[in-house]
C-alpha atoms as a PDB file:
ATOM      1  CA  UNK A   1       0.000   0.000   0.000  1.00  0.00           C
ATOM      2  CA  UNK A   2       1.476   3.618  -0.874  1.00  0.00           C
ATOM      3  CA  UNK A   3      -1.690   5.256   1.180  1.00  0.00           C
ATOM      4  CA  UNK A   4      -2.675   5.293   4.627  1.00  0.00           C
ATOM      5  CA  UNK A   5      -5.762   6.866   7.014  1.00  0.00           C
ATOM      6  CA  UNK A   6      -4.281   8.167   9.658  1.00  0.00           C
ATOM      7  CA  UNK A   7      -7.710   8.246  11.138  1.00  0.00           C
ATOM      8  CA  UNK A   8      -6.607   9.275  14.812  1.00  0.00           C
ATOM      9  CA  UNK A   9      -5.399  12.431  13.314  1.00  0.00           C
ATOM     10  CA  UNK A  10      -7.780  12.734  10.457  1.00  0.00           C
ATOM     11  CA  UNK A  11      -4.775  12.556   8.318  1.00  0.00           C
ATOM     12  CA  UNK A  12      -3.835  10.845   5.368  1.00  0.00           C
ATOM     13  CA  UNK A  13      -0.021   9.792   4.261  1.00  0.00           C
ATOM     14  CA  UNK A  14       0.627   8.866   0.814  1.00  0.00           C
ATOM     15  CA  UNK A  15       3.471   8.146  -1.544  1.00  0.00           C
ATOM     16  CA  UNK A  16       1.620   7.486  -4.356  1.00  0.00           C
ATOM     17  CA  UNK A  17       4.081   9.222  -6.878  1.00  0.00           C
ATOM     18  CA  UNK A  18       2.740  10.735 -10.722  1.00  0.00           C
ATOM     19  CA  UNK A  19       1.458   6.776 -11.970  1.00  0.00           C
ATOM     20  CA  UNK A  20      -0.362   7.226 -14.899  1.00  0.00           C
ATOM     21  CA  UNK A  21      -0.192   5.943 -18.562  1.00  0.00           C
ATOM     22  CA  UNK A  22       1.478   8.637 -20.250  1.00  0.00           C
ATOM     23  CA  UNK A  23       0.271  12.234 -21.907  1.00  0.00           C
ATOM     24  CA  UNK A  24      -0.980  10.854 -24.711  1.00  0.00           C
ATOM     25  CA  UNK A  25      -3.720   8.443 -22.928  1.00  0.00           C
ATOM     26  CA  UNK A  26      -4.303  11.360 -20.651  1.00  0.00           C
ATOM     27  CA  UNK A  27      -4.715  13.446 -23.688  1.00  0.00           C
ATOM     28  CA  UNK A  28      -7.387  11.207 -24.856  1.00  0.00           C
ATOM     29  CA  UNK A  29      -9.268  10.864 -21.696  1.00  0.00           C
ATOM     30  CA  UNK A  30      -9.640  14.786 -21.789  1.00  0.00           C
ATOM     31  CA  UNK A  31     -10.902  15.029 -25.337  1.00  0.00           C
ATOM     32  CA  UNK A  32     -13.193  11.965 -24.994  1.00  0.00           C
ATOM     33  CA  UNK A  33     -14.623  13.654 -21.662  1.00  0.00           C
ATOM     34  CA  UNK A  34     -15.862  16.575 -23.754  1.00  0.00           C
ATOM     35  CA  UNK A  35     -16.011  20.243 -22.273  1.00  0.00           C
ATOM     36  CA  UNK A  36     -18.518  20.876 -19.522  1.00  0.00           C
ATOM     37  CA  UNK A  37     -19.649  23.796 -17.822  1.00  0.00           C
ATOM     38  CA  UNK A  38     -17.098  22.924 -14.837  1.00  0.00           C
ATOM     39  CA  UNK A  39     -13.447  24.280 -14.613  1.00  0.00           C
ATOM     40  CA  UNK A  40     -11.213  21.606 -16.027  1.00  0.00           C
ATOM     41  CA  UNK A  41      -7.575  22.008 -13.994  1.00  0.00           C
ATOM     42  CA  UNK A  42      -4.706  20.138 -15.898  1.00  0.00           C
ATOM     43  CA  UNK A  43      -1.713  19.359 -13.030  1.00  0.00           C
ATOM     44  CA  UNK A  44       1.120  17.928 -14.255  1.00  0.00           C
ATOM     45  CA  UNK A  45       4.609  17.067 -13.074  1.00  0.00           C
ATOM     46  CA  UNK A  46       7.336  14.984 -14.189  1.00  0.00           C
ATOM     47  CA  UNK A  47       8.756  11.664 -14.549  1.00  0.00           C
ATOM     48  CA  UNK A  48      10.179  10.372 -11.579  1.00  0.00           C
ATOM     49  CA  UNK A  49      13.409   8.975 -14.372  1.00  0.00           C
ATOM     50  CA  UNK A  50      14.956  10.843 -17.241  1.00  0.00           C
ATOM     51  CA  UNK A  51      13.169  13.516 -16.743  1.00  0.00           C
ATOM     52  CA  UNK A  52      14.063  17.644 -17.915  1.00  0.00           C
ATOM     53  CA  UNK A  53      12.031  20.107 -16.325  1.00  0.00           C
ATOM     54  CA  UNK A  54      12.692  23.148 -18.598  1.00  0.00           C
ATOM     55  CA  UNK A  55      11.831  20.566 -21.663  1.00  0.00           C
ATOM     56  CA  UNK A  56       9.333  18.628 -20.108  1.00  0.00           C
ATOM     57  CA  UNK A  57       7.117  21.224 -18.115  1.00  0.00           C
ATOM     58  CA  UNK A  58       6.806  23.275 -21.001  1.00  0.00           C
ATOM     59  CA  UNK A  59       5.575  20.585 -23.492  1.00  0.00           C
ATOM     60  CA  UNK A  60       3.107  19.386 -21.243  1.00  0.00           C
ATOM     61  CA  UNK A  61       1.457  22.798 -20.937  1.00  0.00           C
ATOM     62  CA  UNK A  62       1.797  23.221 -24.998  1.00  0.00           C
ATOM     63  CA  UNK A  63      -0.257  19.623 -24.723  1.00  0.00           C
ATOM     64  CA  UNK A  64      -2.647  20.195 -22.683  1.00  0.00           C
ATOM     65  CA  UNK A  65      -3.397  23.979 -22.799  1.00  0.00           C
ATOM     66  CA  UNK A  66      -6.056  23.639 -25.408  1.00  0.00           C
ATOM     67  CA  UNK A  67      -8.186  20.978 -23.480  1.00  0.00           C
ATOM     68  CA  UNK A  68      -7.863  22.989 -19.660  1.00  0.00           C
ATOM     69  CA  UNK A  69      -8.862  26.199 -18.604  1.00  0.00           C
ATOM     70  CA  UNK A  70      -6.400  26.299 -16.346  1.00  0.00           C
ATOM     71  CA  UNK A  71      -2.348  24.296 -15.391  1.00  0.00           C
ATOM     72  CA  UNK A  72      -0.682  23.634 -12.652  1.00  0.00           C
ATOM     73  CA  UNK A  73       2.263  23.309 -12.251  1.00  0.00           C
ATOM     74  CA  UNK A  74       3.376  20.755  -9.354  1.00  0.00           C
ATOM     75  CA  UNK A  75       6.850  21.497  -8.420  1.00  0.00           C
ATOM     76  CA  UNK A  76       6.220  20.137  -4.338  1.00  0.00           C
ATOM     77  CA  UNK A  77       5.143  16.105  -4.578  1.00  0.00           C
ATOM     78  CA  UNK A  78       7.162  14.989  -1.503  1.00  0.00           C
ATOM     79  CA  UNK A  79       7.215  11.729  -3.127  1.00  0.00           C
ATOM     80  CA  UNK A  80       9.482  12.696  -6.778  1.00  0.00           C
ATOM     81  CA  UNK A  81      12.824  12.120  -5.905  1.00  0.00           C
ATOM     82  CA  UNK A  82      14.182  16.259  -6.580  1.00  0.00           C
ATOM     83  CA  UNK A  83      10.914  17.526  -8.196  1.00  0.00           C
ATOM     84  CA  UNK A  84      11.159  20.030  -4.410  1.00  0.00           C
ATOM     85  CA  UNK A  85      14.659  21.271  -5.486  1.00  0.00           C
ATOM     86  CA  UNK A  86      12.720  23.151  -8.931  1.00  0.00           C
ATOM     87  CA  UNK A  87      11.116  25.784  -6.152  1.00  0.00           C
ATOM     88  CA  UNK A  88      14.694  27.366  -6.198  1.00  0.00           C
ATOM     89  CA  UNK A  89      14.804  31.055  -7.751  1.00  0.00           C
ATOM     90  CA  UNK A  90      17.547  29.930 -10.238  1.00  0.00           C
ATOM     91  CA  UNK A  91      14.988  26.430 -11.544  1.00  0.00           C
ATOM     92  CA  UNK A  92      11.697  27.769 -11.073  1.00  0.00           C
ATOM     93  CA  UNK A  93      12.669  30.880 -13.561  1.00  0.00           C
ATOM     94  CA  UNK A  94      14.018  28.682 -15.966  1.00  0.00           C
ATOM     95  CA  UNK A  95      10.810  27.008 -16.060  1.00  0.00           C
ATOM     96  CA  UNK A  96       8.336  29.441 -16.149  1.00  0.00           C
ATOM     97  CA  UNK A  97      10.192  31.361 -18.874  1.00  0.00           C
ATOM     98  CA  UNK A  98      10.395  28.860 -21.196  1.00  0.00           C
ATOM     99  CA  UNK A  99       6.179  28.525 -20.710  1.00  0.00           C
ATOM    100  CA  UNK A 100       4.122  30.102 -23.138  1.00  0.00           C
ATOM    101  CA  UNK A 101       0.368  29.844 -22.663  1.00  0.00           C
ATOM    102  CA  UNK A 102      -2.713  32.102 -22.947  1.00  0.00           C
ATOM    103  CA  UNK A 103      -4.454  30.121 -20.115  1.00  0.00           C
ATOM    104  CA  UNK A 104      -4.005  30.677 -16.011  1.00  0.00           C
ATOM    105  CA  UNK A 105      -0.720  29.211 -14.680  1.00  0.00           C
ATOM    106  CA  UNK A 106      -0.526  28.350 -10.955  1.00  0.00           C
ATOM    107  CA  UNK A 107       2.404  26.546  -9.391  1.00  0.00           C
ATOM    108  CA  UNK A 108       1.953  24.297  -6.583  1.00  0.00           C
ATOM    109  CA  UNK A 109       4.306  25.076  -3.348  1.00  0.00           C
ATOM    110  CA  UNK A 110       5.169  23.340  -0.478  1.00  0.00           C
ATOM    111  CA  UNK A 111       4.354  23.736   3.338  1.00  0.00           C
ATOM    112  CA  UNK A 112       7.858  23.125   4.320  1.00  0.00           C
ATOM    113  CA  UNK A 113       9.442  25.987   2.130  1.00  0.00           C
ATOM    114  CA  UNK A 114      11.605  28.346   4.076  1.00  0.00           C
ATOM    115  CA  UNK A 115      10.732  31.963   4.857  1.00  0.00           C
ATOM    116  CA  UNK A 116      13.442  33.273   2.208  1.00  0.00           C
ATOM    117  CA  UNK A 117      12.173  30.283  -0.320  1.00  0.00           C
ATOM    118  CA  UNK A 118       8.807  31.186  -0.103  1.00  0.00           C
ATOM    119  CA  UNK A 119      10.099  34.664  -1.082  1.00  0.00           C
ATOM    120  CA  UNK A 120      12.022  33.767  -3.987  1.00  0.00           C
ATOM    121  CA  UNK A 121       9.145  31.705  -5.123  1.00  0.00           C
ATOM    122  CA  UNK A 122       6.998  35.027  -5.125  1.00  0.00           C
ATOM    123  CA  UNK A 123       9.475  36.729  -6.834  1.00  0.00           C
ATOM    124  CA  UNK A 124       9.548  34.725  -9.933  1.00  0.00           C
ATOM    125  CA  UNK A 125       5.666  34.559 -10.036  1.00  0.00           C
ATOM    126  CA  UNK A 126       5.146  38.078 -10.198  1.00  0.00           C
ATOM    127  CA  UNK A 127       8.177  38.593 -12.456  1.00  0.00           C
ATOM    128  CA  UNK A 128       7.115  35.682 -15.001  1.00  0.00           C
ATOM    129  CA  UNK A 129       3.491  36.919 -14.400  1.00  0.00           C
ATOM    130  CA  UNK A 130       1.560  33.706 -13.509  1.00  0.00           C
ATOM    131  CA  UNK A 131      -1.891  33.762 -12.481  1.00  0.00           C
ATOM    132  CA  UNK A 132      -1.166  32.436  -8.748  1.00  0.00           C
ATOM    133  CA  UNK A 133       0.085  29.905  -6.272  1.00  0.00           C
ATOM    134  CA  UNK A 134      -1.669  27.078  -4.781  1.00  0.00           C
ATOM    135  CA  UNK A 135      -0.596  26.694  -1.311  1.00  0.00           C
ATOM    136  CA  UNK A 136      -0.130  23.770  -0.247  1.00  0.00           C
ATOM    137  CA  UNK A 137       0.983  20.555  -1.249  1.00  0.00           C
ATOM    138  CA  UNK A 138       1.658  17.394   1.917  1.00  0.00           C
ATOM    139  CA  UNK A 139       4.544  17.928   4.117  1.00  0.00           C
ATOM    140  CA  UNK A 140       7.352  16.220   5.365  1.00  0.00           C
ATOM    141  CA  UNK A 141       6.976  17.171   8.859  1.00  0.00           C
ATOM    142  CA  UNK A 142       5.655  14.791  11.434  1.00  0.00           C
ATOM    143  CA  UNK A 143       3.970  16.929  14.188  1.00  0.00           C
ATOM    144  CA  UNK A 144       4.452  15.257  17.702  1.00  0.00           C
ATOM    145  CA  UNK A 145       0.580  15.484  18.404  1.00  0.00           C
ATOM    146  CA  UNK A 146       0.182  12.932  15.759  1.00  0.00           C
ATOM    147  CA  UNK A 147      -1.369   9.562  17.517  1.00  0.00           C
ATOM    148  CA  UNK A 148      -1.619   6.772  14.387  1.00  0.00           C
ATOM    149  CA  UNK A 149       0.839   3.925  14.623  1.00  0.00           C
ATOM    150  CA  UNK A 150       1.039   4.579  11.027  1.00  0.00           C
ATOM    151  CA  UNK A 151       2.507   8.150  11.587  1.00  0.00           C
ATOM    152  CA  UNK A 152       5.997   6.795  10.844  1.00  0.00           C
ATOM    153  CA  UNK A 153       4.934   5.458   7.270  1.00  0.00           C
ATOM    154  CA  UNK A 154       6.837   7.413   4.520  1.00  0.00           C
ATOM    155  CA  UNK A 155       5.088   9.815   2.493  1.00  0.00           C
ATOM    156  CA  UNK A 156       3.499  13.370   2.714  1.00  0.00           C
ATOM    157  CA  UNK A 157       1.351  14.263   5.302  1.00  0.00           C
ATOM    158  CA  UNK A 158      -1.976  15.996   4.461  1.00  0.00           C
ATOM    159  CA  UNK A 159      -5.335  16.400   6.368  1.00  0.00           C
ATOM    160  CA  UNK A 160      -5.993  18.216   9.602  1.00  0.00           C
ATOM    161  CA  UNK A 161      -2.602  18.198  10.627  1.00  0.00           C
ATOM    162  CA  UNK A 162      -1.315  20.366   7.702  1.00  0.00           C
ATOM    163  CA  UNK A 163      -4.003  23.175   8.120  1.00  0.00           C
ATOM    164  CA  UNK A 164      -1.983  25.405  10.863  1.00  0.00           C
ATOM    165  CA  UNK A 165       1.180  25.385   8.739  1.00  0.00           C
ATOM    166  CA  UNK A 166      -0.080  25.450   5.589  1.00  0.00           C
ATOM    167  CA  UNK A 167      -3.076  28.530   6.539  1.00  0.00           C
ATOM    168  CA  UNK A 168      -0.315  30.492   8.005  1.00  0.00           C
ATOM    169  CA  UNK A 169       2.030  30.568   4.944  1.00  0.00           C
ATOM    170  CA  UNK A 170      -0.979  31.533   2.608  1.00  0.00           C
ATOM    171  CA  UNK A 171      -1.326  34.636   5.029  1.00  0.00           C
ATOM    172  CA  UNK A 172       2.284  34.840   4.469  1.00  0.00           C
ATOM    173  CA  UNK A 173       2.156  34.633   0.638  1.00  0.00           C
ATOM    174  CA  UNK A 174      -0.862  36.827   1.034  1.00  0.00           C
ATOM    175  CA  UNK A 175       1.210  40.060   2.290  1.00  0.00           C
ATOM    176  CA  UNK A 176       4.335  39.177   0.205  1.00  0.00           C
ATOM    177  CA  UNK A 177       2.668  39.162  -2.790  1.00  0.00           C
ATOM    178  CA  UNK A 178       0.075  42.310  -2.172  1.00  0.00           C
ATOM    179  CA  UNK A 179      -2.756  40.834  -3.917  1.00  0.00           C
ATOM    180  CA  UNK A 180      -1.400  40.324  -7.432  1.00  0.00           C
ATOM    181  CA  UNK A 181      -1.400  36.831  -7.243  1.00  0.00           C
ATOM    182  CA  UNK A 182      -4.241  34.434  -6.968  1.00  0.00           C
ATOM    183  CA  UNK A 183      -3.909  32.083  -3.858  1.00  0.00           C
ATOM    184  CA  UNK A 184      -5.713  28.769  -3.824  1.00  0.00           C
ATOM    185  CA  UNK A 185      -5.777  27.596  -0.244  1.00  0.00           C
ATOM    186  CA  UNK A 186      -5.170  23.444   0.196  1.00  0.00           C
ATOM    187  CA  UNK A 187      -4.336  21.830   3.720  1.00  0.00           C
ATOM    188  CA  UNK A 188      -6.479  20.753   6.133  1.00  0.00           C
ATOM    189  CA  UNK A 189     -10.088  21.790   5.005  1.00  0.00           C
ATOM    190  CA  UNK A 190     -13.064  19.379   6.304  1.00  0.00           C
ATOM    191  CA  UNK A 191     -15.154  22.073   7.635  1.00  0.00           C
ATOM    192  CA  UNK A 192     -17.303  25.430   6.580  1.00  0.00           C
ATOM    193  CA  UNK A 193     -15.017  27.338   9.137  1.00  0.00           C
ATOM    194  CA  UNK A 194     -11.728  25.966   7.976  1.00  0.00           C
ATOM    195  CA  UNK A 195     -12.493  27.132   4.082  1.00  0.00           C
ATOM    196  CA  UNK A 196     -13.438  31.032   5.242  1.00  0.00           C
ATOM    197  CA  UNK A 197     -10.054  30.290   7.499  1.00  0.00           C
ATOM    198  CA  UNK A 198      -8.346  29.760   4.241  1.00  0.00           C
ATOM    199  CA  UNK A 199     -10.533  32.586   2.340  1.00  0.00           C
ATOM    200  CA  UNK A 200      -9.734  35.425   5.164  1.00  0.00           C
ATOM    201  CA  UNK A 201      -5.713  33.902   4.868  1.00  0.00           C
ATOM    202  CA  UNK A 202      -5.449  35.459   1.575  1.00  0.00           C
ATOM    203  CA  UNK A 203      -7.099  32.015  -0.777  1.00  0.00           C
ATOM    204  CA  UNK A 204      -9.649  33.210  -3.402  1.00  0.00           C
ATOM    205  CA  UNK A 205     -10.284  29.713  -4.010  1.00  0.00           C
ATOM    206  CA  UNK A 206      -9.828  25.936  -2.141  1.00  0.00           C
ATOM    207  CA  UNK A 207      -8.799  22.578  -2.757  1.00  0.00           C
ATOM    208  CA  UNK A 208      -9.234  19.780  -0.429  1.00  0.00           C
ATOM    209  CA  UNK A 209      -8.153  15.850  -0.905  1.00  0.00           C
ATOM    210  CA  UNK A 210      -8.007  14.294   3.051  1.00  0.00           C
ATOM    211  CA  UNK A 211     -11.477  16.064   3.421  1.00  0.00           C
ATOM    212  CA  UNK A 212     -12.838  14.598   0.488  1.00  0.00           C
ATOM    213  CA  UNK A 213     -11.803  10.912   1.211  1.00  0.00           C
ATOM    214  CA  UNK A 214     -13.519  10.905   4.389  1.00  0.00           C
ATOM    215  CA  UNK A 215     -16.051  12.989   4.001  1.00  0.00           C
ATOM    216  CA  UNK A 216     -17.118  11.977   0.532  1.00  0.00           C
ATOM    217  CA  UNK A 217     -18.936  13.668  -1.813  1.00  0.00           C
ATOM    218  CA  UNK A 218     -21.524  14.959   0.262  1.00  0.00           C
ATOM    219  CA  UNK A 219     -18.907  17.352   2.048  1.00  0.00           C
ATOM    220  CA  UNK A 220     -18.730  20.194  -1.316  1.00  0.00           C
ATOM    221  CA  UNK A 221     -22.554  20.824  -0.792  1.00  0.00           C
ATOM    222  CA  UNK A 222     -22.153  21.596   2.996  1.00  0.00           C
ATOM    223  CA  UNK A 223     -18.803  23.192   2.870  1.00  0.00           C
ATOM    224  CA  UNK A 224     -20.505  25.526  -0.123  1.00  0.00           C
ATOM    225  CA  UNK A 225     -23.737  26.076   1.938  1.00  0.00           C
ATOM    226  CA  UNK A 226     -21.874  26.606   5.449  1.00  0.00           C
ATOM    227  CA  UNK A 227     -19.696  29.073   3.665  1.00  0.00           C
ATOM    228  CA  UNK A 228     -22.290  31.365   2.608  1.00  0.00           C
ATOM    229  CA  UNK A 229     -23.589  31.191   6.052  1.00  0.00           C
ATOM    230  CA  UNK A 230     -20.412  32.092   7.289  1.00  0.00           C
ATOM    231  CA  UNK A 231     -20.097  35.020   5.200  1.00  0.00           C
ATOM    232  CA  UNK A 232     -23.618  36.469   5.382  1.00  0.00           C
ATOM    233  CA  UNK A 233     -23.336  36.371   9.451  1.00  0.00           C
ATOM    234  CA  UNK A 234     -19.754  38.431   9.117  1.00  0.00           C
ATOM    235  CA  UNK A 235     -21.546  41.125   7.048  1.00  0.00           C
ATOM    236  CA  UNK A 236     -19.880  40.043   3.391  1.00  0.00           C
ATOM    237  CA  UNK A 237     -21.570  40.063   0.662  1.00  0.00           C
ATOM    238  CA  UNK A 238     -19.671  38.485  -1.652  1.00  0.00           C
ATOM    239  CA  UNK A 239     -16.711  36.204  -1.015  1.00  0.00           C
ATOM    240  CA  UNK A 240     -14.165  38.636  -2.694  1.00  0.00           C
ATOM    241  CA  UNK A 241     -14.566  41.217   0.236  1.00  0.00           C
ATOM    242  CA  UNK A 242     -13.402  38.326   2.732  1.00  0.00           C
ATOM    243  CA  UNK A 243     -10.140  37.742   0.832  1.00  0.00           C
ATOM    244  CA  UNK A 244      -7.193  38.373   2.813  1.00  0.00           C
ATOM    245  CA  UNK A 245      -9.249  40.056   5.646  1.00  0.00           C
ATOM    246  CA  UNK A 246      -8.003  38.391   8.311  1.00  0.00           C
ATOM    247  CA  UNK A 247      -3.927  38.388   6.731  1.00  0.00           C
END
């Protein structure tokens, strides 16, 4: 098994890796899927073995920019031997420059980037002018509080757990970047008060994966309709004016 509940903690560990069957099956999947009135998010990353980012990043956008309205790029899986080393100033640039696309661009960043990393990360979005950041991916880290037996499994930690750390570097990224990027808070989110957490942070929009697998399906109506609640009883009237408010 590469995943594990870490249902003490309502945590999940995984080192599941990129498995798939290639671009062009992906490629085929999206086309054969049709467009619907949803957002369609293409993430990629790279191969784990003979892999060139400032080749290989780039020609996956070129693929898959027509069928997405929006990429990500994932420069944070825990589990990609290096991949974490491309959120350098010096990598991340090379990257981005040699991207050319005329749809949103968001790089995914991880909750155990340094102060001064998370800095230099900002610095090349704003410079290459990407839409945003999503912040954050699992993390390393192994809080002491955690009570599974399967906290010492390998892999990157996500679920409750991550929300503190990764909440308080999207405030962070919030005030670094001065509203000219778009945030998407991820970390942690299983609850109507955790998302407007994220929303007042400095996240126009959130993601959620540990929430999802234990909450199921039935969670995105209630987060959606607790949300509104939440921001109707703090006197906003539209989720924009809670953005950052609490950074």
């Amino acid at each position: 098994p590469r995943l594990f509940r870490l249902e003490e903690d309502a945590a999940v560990i995984n080192r599941m890796g990129f498995n798939n069957a290639g671009l062009e099956v992906f490629l085929a999947n999206l086309r054969r899927a049709g467009r619907t009135a949803a957002a369609v998010g293409a993430n990629v990353g790279i191969n784990k073995e003979g892999a060139d980012p400032e080749r290989d990043y780039p020609a996956l956008v070129n693929a898959l920019s027509p069928h997405a309205d929006y990429l990500t790029i994932n420069i944070s899986s825990p589990n990609t031997p290096g991949l974490r080393d491309l959120q350098s100033e010096a990598r991340l640039t090379a990257i981005l420059s040699a991207i050319t696309t005329d749809k949103p661009v968001f790089v995914k960043i991880a909750p155990d980037l340094s102060p001064e990393g998370l800095e230099a990360v900002i610095s090349v979005a704003l410079a290459r002018n990407i839409a945003g950041l999503i912040i954050s991916n699992t993390t390393l880290a192994r809080p002491d509080t955690l009570r599974s037996p399967r906290k010492t499994e390998t892999g990157g930690l996500s679920g409750a757990p991550l929300f503190g750390p990764s909440t308080a570097m999207l405030a962070r990224a919030h005030q670094l970047c001065g509203g000219k990027l778009t945030l998407i808070g991820a970390g942690g989110i299983s609850t109507p008060e955790q998302a407007l957490a994220k929303i007042l942070a400095g996240a126009s929009l959130v993601q959620l994966y540990t929430g999802f697998a234990y909450g199921g399906p039935a969670l995105i109506p209630a987060l959606k309709s607790g949300l509104a609640a939440l921001l109707r009883a703090r006197g906003f009237s539209a989720l924009t004016q809670a953005v950052g408010a609490g950074a």
